[in-house]
PDB file of N, CA and C in Angstrom:
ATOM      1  N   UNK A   1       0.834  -1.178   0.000  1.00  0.00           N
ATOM      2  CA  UNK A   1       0.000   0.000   0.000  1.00  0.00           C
ATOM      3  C   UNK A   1       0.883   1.248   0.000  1.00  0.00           C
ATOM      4  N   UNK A   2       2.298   1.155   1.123  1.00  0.00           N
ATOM      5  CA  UNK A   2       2.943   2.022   0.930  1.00  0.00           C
ATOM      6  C   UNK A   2       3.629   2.783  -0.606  1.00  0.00           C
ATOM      7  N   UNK A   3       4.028   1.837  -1.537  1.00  0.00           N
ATOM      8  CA  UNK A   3       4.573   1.555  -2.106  1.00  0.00           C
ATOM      9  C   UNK A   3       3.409   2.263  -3.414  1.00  0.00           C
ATOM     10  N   UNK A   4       2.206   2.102  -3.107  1.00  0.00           N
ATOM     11  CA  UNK A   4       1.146   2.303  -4.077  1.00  0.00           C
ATOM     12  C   UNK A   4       0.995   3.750  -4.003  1.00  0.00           C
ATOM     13  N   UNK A   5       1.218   4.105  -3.200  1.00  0.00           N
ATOM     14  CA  UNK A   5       1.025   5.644  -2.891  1.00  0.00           C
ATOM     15  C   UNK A   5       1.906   7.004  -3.415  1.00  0.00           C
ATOM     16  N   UNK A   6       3.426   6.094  -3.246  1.00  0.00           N
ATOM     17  CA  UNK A   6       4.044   6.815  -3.650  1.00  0.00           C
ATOM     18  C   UNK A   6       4.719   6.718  -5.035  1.00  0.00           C
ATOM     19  N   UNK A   7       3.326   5.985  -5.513  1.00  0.00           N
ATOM     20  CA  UNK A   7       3.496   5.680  -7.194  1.00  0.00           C
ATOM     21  C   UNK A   7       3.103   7.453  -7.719  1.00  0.00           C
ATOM     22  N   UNK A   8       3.621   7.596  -8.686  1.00  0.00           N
ATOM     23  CA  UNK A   8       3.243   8.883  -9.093  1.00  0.00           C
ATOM     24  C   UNK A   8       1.896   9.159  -9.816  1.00  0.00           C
ATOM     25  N   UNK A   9       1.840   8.347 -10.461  1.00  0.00           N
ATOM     26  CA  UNK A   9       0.792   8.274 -11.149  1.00  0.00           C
ATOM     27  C   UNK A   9      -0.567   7.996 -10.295  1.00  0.00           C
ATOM     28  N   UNK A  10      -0.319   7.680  -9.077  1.00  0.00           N
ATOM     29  CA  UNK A  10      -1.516   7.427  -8.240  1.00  0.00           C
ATOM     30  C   UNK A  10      -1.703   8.590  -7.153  1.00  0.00           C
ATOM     31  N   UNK A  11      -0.096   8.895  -6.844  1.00  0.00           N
ATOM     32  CA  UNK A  11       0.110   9.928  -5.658  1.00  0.00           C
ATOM     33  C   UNK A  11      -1.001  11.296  -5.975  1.00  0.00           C
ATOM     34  N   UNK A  12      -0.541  11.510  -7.829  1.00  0.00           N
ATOM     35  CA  UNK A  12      -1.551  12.736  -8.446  1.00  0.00           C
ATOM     36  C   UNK A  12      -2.814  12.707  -7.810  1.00  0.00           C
ATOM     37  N   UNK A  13      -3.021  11.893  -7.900  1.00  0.00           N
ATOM     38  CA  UNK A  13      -4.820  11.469  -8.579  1.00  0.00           C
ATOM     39  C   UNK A  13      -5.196  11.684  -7.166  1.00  0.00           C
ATOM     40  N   UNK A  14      -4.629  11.482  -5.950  1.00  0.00           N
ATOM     41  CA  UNK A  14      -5.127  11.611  -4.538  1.00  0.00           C
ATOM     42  C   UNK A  14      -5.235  12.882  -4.115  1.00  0.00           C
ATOM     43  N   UNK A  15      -6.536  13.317  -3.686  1.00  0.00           N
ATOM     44  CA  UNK A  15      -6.020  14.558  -2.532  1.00  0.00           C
ATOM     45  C   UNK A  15      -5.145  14.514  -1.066  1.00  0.00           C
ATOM     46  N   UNK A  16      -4.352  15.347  -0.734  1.00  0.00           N
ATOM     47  CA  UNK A  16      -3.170  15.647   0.250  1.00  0.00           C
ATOM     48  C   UNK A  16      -4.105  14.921   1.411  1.00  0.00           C
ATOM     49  N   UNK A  17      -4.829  14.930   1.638  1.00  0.00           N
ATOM     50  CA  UNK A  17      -5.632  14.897   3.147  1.00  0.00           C
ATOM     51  C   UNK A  17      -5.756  12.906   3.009  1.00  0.00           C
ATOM     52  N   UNK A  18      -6.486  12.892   1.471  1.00  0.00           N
ATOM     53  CA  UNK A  18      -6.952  10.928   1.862  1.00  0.00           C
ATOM     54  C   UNK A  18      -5.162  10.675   1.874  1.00  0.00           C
ATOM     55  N   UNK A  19      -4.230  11.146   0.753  1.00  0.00           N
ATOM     56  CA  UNK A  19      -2.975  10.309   1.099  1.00  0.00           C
ATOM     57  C   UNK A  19      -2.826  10.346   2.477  1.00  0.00           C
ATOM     58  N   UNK A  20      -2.471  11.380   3.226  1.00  0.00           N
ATOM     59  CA  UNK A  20      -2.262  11.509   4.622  1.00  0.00           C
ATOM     60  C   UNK A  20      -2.220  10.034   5.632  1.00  0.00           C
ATOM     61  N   UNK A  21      -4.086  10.519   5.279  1.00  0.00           N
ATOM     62  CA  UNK A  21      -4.586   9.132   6.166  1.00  0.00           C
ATOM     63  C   UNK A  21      -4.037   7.950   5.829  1.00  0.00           C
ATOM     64  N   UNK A  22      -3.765   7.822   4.340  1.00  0.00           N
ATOM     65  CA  UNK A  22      -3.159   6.550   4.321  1.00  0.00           C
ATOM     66  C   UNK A  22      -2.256   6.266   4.553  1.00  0.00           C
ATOM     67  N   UNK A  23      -1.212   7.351   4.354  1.00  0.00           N
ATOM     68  CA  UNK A  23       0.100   7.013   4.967  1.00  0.00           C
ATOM     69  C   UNK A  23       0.272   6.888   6.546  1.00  0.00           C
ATOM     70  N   UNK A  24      -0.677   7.662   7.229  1.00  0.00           N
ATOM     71  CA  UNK A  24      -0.768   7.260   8.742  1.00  0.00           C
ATOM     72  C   UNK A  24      -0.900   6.030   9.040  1.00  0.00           C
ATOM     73  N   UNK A  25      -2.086   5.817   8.399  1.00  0.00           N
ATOM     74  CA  UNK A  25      -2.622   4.129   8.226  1.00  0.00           C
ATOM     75  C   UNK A  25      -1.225   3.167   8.468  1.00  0.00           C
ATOM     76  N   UNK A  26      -0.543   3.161   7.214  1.00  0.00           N
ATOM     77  CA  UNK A  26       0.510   2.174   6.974  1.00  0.00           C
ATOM     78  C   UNK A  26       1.345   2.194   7.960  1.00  0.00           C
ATOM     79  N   UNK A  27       2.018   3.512   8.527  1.00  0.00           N
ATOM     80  CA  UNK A  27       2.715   3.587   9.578  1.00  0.00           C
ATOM     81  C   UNK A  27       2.479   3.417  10.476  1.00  0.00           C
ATOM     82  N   UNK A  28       0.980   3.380  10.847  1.00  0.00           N
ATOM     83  CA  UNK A  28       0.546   2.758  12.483  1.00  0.00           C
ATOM     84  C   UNK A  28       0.641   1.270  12.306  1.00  0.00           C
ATOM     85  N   UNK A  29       0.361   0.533  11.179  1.00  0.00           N
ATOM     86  CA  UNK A  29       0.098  -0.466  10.911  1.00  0.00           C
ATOM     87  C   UNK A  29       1.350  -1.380  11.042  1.00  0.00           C
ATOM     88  N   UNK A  30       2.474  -0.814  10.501  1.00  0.00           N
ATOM     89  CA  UNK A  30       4.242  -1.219  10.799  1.00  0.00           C
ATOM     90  C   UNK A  30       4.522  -1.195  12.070  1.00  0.00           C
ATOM     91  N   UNK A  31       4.341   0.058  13.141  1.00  0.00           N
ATOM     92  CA  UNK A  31       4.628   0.162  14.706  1.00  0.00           C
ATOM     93  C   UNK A  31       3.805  -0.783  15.025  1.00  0.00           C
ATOM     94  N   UNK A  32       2.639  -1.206  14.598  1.00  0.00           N
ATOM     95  CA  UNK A  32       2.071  -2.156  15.392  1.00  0.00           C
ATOM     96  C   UNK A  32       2.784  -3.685  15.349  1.00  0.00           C
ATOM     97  N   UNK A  33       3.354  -3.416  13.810  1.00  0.00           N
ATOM     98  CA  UNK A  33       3.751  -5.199  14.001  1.00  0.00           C
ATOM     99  C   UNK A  33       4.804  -4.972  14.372  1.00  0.00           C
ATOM    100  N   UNK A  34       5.772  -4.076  14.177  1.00  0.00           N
ATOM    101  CA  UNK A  34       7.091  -4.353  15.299  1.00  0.00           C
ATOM    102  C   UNK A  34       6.950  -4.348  16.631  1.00  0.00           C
ATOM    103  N   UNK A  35       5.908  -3.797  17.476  1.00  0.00           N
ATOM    104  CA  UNK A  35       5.761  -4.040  18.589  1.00  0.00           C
ATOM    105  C   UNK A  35       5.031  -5.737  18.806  1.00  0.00           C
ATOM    106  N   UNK A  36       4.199  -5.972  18.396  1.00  0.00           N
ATOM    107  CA  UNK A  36       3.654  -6.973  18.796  1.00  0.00           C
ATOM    108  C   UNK A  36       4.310  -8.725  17.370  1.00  0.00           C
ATOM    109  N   UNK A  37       5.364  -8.746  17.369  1.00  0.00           N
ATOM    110  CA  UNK A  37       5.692  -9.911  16.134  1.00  0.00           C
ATOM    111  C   UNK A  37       5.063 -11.477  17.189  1.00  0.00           C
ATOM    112  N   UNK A  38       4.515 -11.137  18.257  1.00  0.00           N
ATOM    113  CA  UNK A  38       4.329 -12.397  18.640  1.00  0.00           C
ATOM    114  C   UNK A  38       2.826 -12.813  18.967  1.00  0.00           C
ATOM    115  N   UNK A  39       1.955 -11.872  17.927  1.00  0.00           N
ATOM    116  CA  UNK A  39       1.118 -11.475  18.156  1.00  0.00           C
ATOM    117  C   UNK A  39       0.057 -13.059  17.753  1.00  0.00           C
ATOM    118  N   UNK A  40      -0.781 -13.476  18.227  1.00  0.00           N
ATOM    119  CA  UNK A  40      -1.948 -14.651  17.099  1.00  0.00           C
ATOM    120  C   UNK A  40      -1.985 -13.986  15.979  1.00  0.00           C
ATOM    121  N   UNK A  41      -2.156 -14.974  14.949  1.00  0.00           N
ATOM    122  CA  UNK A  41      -3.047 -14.945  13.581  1.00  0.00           C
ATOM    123  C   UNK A  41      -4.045 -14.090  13.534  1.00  0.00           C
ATOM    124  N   UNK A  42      -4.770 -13.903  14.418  1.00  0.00           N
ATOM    125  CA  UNK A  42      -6.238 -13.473  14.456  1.00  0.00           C
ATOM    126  C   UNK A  42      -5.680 -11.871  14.728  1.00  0.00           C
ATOM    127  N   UNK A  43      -5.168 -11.474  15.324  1.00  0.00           N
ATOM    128  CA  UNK A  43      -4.607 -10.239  15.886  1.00  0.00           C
ATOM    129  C   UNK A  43      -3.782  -9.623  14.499  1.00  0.00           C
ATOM    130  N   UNK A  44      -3.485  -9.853  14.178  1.00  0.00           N
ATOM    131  CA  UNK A  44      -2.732  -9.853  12.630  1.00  0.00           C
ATOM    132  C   UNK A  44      -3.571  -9.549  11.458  1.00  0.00           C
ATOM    133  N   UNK A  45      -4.714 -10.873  11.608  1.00  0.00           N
ATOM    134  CA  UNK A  45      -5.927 -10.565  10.097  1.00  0.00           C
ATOM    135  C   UNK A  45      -6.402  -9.309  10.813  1.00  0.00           C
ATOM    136  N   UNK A  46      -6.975  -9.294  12.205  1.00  0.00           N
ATOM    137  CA  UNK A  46      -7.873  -8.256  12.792  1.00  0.00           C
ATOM    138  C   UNK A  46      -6.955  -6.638  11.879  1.00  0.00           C
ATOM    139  N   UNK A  47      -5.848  -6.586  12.501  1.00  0.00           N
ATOM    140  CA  UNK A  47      -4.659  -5.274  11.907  1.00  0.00           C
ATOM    141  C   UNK A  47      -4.717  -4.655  10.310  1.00  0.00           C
ATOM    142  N   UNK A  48      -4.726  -6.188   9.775  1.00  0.00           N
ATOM    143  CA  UNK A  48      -5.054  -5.481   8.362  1.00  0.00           C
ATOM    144  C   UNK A  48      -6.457  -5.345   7.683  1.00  0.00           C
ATOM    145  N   UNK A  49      -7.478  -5.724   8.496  1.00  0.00           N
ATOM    146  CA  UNK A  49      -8.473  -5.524   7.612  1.00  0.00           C
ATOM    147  C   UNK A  49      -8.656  -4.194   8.566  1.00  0.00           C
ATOM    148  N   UNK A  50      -8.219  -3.819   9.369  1.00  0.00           N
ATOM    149  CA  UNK A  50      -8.698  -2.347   9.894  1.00  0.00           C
ATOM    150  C   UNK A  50      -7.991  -1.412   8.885  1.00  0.00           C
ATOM    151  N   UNK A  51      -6.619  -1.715   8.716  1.00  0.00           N
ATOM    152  CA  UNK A  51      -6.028  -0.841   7.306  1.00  0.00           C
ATOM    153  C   UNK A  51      -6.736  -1.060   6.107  1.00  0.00           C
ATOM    154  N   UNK A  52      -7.173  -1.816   5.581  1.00  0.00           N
ATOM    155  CA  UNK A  52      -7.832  -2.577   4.633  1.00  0.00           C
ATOM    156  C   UNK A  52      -9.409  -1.349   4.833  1.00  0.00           C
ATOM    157  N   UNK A  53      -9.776  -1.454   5.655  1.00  0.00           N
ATOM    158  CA  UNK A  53     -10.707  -0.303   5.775  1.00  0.00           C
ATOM    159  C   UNK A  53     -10.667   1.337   5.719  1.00  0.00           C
ATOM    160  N   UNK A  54      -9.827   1.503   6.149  1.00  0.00           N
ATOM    161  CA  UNK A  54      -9.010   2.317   5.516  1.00  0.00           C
ATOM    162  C   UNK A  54      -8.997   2.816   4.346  1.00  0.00           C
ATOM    163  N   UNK A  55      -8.073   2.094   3.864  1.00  0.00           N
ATOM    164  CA  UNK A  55      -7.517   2.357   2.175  1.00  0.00           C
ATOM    165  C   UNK A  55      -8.081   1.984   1.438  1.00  0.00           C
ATOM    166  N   UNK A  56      -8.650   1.164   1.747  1.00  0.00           N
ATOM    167  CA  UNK A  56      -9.681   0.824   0.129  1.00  0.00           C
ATOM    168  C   UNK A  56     -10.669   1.676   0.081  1.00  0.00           C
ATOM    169  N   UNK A  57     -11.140   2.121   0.634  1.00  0.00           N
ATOM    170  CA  UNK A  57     -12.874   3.571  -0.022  1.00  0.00           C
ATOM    171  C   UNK A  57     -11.820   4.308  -0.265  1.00  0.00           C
ATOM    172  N   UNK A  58     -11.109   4.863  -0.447  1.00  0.00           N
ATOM    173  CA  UNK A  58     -10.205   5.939  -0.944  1.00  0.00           C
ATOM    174  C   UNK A  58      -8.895   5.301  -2.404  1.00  0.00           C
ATOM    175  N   UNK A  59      -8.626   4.417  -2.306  1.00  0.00           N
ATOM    176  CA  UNK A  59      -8.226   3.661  -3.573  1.00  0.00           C
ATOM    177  C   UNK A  59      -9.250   3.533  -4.600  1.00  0.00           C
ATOM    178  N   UNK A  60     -10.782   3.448  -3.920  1.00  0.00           N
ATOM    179  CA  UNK A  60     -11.671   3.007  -4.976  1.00  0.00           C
ATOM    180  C   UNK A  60     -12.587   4.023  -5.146  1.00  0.00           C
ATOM    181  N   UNK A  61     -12.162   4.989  -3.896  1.00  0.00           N
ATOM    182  CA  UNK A  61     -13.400   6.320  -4.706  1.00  0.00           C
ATOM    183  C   UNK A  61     -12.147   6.978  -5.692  1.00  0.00           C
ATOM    184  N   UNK A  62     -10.767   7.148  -5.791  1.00  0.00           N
ATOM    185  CA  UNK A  62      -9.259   7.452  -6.788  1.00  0.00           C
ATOM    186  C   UNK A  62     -10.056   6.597  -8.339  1.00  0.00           C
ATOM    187  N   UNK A  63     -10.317   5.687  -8.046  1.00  0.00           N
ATOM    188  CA  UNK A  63     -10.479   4.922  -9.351  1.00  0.00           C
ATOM    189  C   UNK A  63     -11.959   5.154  -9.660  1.00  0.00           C
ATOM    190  N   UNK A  64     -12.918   5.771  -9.511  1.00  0.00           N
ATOM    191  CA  UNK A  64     -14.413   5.644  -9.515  1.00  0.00           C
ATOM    192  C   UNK A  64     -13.878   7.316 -10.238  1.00  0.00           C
ATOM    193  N   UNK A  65     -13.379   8.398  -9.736  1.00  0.00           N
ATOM    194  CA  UNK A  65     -13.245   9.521 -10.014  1.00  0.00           C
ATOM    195  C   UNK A  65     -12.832   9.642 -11.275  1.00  0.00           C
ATOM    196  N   UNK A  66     -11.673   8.695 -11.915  1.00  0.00           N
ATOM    197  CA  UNK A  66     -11.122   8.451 -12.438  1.00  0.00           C
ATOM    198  C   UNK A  66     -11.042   7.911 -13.526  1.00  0.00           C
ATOM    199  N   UNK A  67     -12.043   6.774 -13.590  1.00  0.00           N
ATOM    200  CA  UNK A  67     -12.438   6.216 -14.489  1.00  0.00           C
ATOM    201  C   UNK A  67     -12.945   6.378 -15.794  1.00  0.00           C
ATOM    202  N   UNK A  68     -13.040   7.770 -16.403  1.00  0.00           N
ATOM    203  CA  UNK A  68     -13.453   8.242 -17.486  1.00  0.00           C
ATOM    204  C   UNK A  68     -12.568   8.342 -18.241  1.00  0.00           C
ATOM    205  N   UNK A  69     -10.967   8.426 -17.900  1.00  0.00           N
ATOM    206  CA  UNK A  69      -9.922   8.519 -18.500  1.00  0.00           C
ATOM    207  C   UNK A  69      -9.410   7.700 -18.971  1.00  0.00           C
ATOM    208  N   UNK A  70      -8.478   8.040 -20.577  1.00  0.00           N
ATOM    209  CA  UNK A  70      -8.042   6.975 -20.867  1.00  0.00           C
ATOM    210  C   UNK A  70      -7.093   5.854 -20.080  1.00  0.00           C
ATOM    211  N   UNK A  71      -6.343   6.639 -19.144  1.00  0.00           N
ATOM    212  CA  UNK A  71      -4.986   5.884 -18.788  1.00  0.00           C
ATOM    213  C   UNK A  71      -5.710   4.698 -17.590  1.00  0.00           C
ATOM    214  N   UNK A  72      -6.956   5.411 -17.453  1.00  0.00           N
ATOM    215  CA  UNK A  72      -7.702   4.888 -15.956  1.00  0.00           C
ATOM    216  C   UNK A  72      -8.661   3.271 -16.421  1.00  0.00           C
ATOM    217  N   UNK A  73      -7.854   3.055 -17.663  1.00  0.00           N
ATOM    218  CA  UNK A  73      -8.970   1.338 -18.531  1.00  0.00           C
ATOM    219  C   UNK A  73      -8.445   0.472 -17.360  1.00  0.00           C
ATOM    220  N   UNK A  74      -7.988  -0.187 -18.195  1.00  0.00           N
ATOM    221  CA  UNK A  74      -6.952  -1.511 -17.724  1.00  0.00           C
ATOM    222  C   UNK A  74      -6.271  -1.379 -16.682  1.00  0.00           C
ATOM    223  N   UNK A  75      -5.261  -0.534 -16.776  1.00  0.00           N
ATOM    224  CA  UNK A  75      -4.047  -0.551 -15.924  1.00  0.00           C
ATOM    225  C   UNK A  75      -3.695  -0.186 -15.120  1.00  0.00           C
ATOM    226  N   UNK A  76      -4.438   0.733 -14.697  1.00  0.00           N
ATOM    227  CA  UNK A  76      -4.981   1.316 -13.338  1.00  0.00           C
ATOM    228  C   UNK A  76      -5.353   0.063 -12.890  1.00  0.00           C
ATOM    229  N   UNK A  77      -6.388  -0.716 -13.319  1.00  0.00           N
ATOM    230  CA  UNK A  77      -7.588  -1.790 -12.628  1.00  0.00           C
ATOM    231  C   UNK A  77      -6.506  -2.820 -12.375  1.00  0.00           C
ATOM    232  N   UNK A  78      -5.612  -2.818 -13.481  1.00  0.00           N
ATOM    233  CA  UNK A  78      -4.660  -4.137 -12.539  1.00  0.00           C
ATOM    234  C   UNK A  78      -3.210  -3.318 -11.784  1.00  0.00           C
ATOM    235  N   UNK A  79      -3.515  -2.840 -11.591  1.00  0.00           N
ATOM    236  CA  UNK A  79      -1.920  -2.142 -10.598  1.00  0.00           C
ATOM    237  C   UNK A  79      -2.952  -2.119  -9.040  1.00  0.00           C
ATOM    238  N   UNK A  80      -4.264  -1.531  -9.203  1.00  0.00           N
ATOM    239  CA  UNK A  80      -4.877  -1.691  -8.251  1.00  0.00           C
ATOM    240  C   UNK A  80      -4.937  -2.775  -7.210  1.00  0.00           C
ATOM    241  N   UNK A  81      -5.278  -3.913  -8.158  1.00  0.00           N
ATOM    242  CA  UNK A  81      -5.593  -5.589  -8.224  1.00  0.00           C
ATOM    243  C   UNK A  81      -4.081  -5.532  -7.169  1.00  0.00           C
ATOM    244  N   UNK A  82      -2.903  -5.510  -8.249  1.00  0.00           N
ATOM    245  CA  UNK A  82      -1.895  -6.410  -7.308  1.00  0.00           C
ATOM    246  C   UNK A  82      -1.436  -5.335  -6.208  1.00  0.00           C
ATOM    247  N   UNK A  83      -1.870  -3.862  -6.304  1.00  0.00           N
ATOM    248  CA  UNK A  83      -1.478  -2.881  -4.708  1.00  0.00           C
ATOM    249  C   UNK A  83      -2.573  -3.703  -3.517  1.00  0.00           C
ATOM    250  N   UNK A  84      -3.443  -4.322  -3.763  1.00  0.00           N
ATOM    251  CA  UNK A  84      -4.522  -4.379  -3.018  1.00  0.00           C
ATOM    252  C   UNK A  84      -3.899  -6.098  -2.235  1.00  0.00           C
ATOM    253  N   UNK A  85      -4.100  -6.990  -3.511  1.00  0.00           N
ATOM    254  CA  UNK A  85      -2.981  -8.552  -3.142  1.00  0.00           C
ATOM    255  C   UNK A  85      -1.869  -8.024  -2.281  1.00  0.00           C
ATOM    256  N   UNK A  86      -1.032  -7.641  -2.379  1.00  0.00           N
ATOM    257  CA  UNK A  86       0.165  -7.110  -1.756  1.00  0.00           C
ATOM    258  C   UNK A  86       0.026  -6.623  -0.467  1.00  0.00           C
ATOM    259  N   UNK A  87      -1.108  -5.776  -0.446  1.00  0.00           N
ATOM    260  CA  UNK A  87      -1.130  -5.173   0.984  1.00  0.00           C
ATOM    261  C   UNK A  87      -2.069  -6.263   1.906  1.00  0.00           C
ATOM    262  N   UNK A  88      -2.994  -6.976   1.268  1.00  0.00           N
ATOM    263  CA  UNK A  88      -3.860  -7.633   1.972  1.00  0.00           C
ATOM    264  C   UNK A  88      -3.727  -9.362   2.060  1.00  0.00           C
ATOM    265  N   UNK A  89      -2.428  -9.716   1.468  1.00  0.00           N
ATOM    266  CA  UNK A  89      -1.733 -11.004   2.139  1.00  0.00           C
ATOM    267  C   UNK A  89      -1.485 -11.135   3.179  1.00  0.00           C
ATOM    268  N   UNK A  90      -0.847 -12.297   3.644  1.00  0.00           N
ATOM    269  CA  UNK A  90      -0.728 -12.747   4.634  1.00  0.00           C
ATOM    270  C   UNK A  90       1.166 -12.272   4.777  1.00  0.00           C
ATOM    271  N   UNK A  91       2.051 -11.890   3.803  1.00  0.00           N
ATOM    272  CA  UNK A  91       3.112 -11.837   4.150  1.00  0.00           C
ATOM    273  C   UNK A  91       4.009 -12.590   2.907  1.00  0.00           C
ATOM    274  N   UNK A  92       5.479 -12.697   3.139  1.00  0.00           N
ATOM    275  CA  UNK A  92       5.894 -13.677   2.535  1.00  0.00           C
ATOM    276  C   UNK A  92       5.478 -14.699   2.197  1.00  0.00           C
ATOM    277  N   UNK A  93       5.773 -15.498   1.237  1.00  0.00           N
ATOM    278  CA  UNK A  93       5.345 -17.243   1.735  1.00  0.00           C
ATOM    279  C   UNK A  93       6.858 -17.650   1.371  1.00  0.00           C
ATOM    280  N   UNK A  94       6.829 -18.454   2.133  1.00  0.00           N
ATOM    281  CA  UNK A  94       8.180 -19.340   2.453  1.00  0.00           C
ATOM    282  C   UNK A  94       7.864 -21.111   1.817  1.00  0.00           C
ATOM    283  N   UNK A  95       8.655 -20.661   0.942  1.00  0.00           N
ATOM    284  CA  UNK A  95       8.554 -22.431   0.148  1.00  0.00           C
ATOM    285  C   UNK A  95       9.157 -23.723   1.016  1.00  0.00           C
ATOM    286  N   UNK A  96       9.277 -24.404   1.405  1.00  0.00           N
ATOM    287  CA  UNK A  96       9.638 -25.581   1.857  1.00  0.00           C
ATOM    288  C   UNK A  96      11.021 -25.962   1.399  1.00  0.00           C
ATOM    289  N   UNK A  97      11.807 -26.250   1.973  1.00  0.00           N
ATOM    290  CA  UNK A  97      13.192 -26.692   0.929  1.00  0.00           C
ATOM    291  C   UNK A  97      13.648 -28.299   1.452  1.00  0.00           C
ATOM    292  N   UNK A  98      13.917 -29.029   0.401  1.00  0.00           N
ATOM    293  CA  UNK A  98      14.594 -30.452   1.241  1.00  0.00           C
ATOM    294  C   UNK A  98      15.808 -30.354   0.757  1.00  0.00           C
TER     295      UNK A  98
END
């Protein structure tokens, strides 16, 4: 999400005030997991769907505003797609090795 924000092409399209929040968002969201890494599963999903609440009505009212434009077809809709996967995984995944 961080990372989505300070895309340029997206940073534009935001007003100063929703980025804000989102960048607050993300950064409360980091202090939280460095304080708590020993936290349950549940405490973890709970963390990001509160960011997840957050950022998404404001990612998707960016793209609803937006949407009349050419650049705003496709590729917007999938940069969205994988900012949204990215922020709302579970983390790495770690493959198994023998």
């Amino acid at each position: 999400m961080r990372n989505t924000i300070k895309d340029e092409k997206i940073s534009s399209k935001l007003p100063a005030d929703d980025k804000k929040k989102v960048e607050d968002a993300v950064e409360a969201a980091i202090q939280w997991l460095d304080g708590n890494q020993l936290a349950e599963v549940d405490e973890f999903e709970d963390k990001m769907k509160e960011l997840e609440g957050i950022c998404n009505p404001i990612i998707a009212k960016m793209y609803q505003g937006g949407a009349g434009g050419p650049d705003m077809g496709g590729g917007m809709g999938a940069d969205g797609a994988s900012a949204s996967g990215g922020s709302g995984g579970a983390g790495p995944k770690i493959e198994e090795v023998d």
